[in-house]
Protein backbone atom coordinates (compact mmCIF):
# COMPACT_ATOMS: atom_id res chain seq x y z
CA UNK A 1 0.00 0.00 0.00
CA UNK A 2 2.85 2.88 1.12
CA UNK A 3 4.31 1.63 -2.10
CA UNK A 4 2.03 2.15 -4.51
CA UNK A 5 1.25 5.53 -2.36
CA UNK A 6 4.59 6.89 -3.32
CA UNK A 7 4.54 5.48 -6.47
CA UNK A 8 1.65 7.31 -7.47
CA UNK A 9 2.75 10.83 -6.11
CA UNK A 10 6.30 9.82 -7.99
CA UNK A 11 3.91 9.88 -11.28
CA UNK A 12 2.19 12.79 -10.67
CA UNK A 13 5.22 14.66 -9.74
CA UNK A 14 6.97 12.96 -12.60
CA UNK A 15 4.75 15.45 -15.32
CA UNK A 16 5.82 18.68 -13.43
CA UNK A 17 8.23 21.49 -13.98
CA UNK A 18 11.20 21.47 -10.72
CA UNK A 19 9.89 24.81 -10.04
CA UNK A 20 6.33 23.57 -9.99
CA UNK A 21 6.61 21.19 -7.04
CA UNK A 22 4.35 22.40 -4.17
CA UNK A 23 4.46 22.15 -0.23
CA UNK A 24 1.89 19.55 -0.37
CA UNK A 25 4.06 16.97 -2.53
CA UNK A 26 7.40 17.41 -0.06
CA UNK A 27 4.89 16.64 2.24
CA UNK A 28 2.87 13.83 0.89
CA UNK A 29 6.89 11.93 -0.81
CA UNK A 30 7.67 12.16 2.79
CA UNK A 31 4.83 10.68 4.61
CA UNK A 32 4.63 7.70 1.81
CA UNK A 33 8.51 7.05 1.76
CA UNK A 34 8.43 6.99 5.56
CA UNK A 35 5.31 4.43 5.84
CA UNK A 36 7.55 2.44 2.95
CA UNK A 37 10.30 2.36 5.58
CA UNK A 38 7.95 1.45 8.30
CA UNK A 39 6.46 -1.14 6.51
CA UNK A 40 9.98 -3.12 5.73
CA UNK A 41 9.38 -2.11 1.67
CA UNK A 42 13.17 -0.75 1.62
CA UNK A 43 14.09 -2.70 -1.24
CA UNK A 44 11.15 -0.86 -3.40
CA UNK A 45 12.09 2.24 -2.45
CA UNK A 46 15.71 1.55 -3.12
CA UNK A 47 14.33 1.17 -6.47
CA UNK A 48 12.07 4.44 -6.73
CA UNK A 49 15.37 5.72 -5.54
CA UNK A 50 17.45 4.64 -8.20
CA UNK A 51 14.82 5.01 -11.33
CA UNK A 52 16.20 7.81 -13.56
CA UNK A 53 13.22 8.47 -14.06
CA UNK A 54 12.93 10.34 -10.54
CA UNK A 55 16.20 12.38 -10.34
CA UNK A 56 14.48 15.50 -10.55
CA UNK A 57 12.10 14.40 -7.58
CA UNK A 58 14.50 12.58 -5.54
CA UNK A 59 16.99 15.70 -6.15
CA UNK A 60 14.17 18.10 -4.46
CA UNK A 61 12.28 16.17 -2.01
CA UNK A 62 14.76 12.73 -1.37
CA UNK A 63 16.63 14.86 1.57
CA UNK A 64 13.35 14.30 4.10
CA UNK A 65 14.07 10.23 3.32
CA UNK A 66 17.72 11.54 5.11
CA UNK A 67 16.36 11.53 9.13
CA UNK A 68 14.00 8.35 8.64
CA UNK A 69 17.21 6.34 7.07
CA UNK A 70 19.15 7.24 9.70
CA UNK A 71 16.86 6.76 12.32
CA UNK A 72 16.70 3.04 11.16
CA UNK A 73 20.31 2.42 10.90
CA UNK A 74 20.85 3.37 14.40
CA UNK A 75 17.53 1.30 16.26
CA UNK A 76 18.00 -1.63 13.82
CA UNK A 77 21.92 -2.56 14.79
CA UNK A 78 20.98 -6.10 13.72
CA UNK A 79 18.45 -5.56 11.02
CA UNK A 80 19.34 -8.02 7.98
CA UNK A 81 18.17 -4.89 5.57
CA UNK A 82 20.80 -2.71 7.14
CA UNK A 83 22.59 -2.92 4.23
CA UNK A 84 19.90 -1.40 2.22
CA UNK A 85 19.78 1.36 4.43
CA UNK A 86 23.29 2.33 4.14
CA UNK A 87 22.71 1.76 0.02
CA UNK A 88 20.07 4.33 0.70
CA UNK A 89 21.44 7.17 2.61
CA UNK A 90 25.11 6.82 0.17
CA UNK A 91 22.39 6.93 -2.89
CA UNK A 92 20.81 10.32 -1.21
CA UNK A 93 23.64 12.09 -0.11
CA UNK A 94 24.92 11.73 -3.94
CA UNK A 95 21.24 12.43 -5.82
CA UNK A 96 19.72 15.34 -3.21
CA UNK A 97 20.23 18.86 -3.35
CA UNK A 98 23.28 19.18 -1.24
CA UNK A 99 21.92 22.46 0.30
CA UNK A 100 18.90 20.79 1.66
CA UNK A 101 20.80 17.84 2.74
CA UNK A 102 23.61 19.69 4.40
CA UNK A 103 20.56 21.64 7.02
CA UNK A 104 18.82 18.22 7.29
CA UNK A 105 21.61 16.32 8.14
CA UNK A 106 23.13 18.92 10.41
CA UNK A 107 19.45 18.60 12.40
CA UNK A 108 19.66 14.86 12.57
CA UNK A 109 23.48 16.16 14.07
CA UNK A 110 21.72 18.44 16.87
CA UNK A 111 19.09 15.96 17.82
CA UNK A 112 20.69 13.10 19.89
CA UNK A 113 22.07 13.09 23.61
CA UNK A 114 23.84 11.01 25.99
CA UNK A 115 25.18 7.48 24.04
CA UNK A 116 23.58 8.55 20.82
CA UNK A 117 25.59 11.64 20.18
CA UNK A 118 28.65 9.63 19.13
CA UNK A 119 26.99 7.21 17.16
CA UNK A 120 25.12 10.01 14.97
CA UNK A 121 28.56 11.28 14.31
CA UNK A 122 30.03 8.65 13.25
CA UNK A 123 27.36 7.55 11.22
CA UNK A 124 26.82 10.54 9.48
CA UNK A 125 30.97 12.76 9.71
CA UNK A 126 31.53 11.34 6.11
CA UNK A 127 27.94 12.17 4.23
CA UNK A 128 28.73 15.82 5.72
CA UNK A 129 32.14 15.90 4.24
CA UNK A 130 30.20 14.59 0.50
CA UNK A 131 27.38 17.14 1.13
CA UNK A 132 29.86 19.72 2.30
CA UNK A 133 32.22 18.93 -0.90
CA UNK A 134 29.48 18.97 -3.08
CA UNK A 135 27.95 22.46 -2.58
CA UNK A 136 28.73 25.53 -5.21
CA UNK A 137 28.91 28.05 -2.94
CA UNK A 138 29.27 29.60 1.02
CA UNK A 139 31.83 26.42 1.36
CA UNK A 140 33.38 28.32 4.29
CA UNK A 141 30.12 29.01 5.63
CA UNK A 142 28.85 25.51 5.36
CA UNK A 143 32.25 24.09 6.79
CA UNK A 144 31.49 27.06 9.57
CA UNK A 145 28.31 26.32 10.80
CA UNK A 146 28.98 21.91 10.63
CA UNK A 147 32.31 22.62 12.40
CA UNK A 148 30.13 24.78 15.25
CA UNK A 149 27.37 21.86 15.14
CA UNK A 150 29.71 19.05 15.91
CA UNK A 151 31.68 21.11 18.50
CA UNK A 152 28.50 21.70 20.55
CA UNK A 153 27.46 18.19 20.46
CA UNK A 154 31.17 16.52 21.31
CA UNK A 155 31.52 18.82 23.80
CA UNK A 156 28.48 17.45 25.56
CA UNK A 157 30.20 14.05 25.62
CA UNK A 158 32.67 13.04 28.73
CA UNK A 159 36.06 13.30 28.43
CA UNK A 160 37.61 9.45 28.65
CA UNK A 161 40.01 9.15 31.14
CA UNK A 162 41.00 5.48 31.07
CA UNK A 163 42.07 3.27 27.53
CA UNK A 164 39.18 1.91 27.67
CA UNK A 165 36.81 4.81 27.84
């Protein structure tokens, strides 16, 4: 069902201009590619993902696929379709607007606390660095403000005091 749900906003989307993409269909392409990740359909969406057809929708509206992606690869640590998830995000960070993926992914950054801080960063230190290489312009900027992100999120963590801390 959440397949054939994003499938059909894919078509409809499919016959319009970039410029002519509304609110509504960021809205609606997130909703359905989130219940596809709910409901286990990664491999489908994998697909959607990698359709040529779709680069133009998957460059404007695949970066809100970013935070549910992630969200899965750090609940399901044993998940057999982990793979698929990691496919996914690598797949993202190349095809989305790298503006919109450098905010979302510096969100997903801010987020955590306590034992998760470390693992978001790790997880997601090189997609920045791709995003971050990827963008035309305010480089600086962009290396700026993920620099001052990361800093006020490893500075929450505790300073190890032992090898094997």
């Amino acid at each position: 069902m959440a397949v054939e749900e994003l499938q059909s906003i894919i078509m409809r989307c499919q016959i319009l201009e970039e410029q002519d993409f509304k609110e509504e269909d960021f809205g609606l392409f997130q909703l359905a590619g989130q219940r596809c990740i709910d409901e286990g359909h990664i491999e489908q969406l994998l697909e959607i993902i990698q359709n040529e057809k779709n680069k133009v929708i998957i460059k404007n509206m695949g970066w809100n696929l970013v935070g549910p992606v992630v969200r899965c690869l750090l609940w399901n640590k044993d998940d057999e379709k982990r793979k698929y998830y990691f496919l996914m995000l690598d797949l993202l960070v190349k095809l989305c607007n790298p503006k919109e993926l450098l905010l979302g992914l510096l969100e997903l950054i801010e987020e955590p606390s306590g034992k998760q801080i470390s693992q978001i960063i790790l997880l997601l230190l090189q997609p920045l660095q791709t995003v971050i290489q990827k963008l035309h312009n305010n480089k600086a900027y962009s290396v700026g403000l993920a620099l001052s992100t990361l800093w006020s999120q490893l500075s929450l963590l505790p300073v190890p005091y032992s090898e094997e801390q």
